[in-house]
N, C-alpha and C. Protein backbone atom coordinates (compact mmCIF):
# COMPACT_ATOMS: atom_id res chain seq x y z
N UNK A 1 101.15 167.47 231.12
CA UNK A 1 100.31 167.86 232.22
C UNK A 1 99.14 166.87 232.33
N UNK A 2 98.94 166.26 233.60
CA UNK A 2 97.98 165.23 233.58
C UNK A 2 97.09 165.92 233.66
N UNK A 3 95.37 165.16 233.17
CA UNK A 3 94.27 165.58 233.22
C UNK A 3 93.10 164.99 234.62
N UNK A 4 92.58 165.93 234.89
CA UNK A 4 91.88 165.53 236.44
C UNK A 4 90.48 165.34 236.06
N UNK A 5 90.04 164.29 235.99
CA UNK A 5 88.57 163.84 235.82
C UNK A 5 87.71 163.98 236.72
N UNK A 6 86.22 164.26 236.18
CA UNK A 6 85.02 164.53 237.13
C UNK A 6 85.18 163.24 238.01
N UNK A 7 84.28 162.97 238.78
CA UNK A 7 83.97 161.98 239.32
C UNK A 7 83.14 160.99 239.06
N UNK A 8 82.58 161.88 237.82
CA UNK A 8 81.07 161.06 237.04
C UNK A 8 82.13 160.27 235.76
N UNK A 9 83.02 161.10 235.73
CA UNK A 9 83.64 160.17 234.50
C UNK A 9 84.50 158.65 234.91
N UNK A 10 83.72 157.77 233.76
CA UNK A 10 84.80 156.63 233.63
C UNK A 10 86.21 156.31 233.76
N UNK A 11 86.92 157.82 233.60
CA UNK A 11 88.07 157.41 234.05
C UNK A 11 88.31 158.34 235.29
N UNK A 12 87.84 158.61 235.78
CA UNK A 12 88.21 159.34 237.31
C UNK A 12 89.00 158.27 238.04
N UNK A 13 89.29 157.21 237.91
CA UNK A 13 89.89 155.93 239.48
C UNK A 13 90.97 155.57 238.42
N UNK A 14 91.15 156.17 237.07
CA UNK A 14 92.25 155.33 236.29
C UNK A 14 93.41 155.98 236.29
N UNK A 15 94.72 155.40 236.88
CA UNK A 15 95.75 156.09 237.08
C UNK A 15 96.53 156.97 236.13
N UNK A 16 96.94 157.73 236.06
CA UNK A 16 97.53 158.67 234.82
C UNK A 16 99.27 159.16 234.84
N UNK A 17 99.71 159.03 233.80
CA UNK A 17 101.26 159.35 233.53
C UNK A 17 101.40 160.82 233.49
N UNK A 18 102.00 161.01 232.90
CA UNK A 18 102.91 162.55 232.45
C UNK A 18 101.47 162.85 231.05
N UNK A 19 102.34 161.63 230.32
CA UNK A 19 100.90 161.77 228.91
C UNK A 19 100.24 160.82 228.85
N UNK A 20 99.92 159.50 229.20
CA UNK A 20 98.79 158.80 228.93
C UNK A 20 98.42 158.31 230.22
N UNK A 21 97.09 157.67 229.71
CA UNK A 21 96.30 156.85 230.84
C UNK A 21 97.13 155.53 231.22
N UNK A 22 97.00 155.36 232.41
CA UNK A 22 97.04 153.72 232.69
C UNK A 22 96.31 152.79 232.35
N UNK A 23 96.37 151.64 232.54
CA UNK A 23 95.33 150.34 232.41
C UNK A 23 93.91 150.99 232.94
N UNK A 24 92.78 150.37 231.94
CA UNK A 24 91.65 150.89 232.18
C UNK A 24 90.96 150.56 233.63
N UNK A 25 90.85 151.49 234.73
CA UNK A 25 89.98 151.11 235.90
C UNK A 25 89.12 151.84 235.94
N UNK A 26 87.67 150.70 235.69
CA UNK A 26 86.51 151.59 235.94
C UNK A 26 86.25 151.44 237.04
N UNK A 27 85.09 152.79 237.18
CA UNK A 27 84.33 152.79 238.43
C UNK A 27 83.51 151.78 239.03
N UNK A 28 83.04 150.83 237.98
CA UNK A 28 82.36 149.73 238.59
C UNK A 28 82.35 148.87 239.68
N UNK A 29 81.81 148.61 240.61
CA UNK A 29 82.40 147.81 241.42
C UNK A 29 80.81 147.48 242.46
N UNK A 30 80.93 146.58 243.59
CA UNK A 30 79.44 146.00 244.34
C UNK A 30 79.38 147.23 245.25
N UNK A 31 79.92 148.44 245.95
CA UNK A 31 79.85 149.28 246.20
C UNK A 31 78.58 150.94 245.85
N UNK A 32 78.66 150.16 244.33
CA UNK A 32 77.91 151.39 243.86
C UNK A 32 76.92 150.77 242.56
N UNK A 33 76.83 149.48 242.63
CA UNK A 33 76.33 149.11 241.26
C UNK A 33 75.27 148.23 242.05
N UNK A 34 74.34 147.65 241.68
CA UNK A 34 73.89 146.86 242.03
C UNK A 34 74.02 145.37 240.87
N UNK A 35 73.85 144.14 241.33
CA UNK A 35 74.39 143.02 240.91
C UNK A 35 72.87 143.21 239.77
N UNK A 36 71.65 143.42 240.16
CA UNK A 36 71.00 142.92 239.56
C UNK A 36 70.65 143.72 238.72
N UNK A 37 69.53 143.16 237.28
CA UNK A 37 69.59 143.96 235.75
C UNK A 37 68.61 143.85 235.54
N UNK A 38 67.73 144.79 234.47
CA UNK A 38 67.08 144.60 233.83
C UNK A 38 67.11 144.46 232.32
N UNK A 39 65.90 144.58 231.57
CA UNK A 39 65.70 144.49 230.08
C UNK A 39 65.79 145.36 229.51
N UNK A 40 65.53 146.46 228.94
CA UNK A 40 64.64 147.38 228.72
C UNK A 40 64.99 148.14 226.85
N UNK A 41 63.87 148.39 226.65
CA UNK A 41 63.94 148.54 224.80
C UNK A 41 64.16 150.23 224.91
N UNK A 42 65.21 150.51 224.23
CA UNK A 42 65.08 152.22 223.39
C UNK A 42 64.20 152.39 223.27
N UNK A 43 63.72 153.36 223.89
CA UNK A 43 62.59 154.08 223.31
C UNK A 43 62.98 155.39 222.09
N UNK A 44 62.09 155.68 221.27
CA UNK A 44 62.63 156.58 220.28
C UNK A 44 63.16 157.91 220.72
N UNK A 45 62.78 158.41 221.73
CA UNK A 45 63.14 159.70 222.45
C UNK A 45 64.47 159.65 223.07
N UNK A 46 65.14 158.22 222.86
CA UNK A 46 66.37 158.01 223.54
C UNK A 46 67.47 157.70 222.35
N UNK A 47 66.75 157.41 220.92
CA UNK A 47 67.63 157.32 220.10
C UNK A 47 68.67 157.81 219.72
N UNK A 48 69.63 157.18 220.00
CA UNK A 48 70.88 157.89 219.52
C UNK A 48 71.49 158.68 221.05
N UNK A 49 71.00 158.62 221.65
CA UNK A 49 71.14 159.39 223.03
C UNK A 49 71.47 158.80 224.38
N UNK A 50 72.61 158.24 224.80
CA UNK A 50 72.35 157.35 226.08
C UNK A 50 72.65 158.33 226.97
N UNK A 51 72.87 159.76 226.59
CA UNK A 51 73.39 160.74 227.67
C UNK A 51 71.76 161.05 228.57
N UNK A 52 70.51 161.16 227.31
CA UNK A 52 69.33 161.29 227.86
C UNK A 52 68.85 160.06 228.95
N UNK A 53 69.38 159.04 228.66
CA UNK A 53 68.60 157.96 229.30
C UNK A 53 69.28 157.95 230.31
N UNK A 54 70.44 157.84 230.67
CA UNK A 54 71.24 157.67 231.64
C UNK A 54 70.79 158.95 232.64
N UNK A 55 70.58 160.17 231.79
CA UNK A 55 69.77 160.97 232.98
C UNK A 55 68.74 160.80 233.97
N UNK A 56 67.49 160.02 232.56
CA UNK A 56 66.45 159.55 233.08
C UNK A 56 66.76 158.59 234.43
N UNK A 57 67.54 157.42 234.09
CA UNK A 57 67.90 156.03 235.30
C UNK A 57 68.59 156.92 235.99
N UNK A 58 69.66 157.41 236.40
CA UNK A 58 70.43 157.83 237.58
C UNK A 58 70.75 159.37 237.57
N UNK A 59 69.71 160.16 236.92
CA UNK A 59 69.67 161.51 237.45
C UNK A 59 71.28 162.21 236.97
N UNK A 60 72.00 161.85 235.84
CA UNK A 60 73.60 162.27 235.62
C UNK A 60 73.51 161.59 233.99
N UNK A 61 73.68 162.96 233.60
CA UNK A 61 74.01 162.08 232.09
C UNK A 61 75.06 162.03 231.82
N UNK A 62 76.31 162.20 232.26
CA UNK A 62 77.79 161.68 232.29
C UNK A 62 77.60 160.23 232.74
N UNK A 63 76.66 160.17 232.33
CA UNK A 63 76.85 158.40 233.47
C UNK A 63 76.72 157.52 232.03
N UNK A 64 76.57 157.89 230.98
CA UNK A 64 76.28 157.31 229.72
C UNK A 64 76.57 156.13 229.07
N UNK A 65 78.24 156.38 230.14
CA UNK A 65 78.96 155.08 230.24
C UNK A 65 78.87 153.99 231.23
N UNK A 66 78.31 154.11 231.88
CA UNK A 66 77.53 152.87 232.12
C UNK A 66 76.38 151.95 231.49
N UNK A 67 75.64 152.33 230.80
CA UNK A 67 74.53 151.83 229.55
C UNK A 67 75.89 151.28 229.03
N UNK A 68 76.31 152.06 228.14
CA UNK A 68 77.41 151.30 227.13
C UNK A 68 78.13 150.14 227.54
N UNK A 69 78.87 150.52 229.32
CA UNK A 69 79.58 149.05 229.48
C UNK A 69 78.86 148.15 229.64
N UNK A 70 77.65 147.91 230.36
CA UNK A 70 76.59 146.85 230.39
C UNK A 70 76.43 146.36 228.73
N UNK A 71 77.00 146.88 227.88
CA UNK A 71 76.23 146.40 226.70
C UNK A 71 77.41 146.80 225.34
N UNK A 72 78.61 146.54 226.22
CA UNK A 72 79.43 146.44 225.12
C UNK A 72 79.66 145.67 223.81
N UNK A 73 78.85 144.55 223.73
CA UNK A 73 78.77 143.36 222.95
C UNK A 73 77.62 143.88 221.48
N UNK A 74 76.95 144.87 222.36
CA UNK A 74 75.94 145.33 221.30
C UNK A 74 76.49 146.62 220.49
N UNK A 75 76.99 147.63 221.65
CA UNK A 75 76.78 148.89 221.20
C UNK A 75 78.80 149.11 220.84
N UNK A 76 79.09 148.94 219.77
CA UNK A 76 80.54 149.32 219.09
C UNK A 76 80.89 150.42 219.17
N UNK A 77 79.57 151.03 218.60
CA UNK A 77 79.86 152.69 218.30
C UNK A 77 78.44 153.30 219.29
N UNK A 78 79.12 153.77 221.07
CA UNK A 78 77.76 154.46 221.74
C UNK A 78 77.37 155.06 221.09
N UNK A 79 77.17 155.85 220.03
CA UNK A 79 76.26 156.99 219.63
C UNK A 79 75.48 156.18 218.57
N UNK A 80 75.60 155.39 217.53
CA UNK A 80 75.12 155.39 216.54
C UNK A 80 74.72 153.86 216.63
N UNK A 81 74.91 153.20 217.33
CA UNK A 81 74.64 151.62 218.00
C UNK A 81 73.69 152.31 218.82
N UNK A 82 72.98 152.99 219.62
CA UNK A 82 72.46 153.33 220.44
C UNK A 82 70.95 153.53 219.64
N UNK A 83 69.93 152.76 218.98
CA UNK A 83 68.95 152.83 218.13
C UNK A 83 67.58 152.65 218.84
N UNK A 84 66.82 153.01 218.80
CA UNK A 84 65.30 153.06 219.11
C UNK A 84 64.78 151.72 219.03
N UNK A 85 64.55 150.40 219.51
CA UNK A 85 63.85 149.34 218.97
C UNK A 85 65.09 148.26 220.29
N UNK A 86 66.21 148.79 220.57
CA UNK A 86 66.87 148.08 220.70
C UNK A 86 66.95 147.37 222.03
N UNK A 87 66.84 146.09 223.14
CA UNK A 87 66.97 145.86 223.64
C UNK A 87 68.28 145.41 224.55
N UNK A 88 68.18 146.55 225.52
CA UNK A 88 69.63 146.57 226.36
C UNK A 88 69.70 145.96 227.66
N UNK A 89 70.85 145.68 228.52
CA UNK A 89 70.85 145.52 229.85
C UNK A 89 71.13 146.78 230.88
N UNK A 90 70.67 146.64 231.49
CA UNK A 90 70.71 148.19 232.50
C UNK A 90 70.88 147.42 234.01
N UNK A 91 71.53 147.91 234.94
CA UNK A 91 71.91 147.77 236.27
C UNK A 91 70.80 148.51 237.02
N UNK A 92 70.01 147.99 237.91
CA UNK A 92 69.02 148.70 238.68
C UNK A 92 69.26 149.77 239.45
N UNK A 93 70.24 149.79 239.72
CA UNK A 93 70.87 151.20 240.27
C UNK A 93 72.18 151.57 240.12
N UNK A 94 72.55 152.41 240.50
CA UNK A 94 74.05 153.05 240.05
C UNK A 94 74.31 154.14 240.77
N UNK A 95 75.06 153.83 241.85
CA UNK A 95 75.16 155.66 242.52
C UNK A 95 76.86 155.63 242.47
N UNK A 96 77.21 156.77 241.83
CA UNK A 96 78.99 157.16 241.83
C UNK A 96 79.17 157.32 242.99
């Protein structure tokens, strides 16, 4: 039985079998992202948390995965890669 994803989730646009996912298609795209980025350091209230921050930037903390893909190179493990001190890239806006 296939599974039907939110719309906030990363895989909502990725095609699905009987039992597995297809090739990964994210939501990303010039439609809903904006090209341009910023800097910005963890703050400690966000440690460990990109569900909080991602609330904070785009009002949806299912959006979590977006922090992470901007910053796949850093963050291996989102939860525990996700540290207070740390300087990330963030997309200036993001609307699903």
């Amino acid at each position: 039985m296939a599974v039907k994803y939110k719309s906030s989730s990363n895989y909502s646009d990725t095609v699905q079998t009987y039992k597995y996912l297809d090739l990964y298609n994210p939501k990303l795209n010039i439609n809903n992202l904006s090209q341009e980025t910023y800097e910005l350091e963890i703050e400690n209230k966000f440690d460990r948390r990109p569900d909080l921050l991602a609330f904070e930037l785009f009002k949806d903390a299912n959006l979590w995965w977006v922090l992470v893909h901007y910053n796949r190179d850093l963050l291996k493990d989102p939860i525990n890669d996700f540290r207070a001190g740390l300087n990330i890239v963030v997309p200036k806006k993001y609307s699903p």
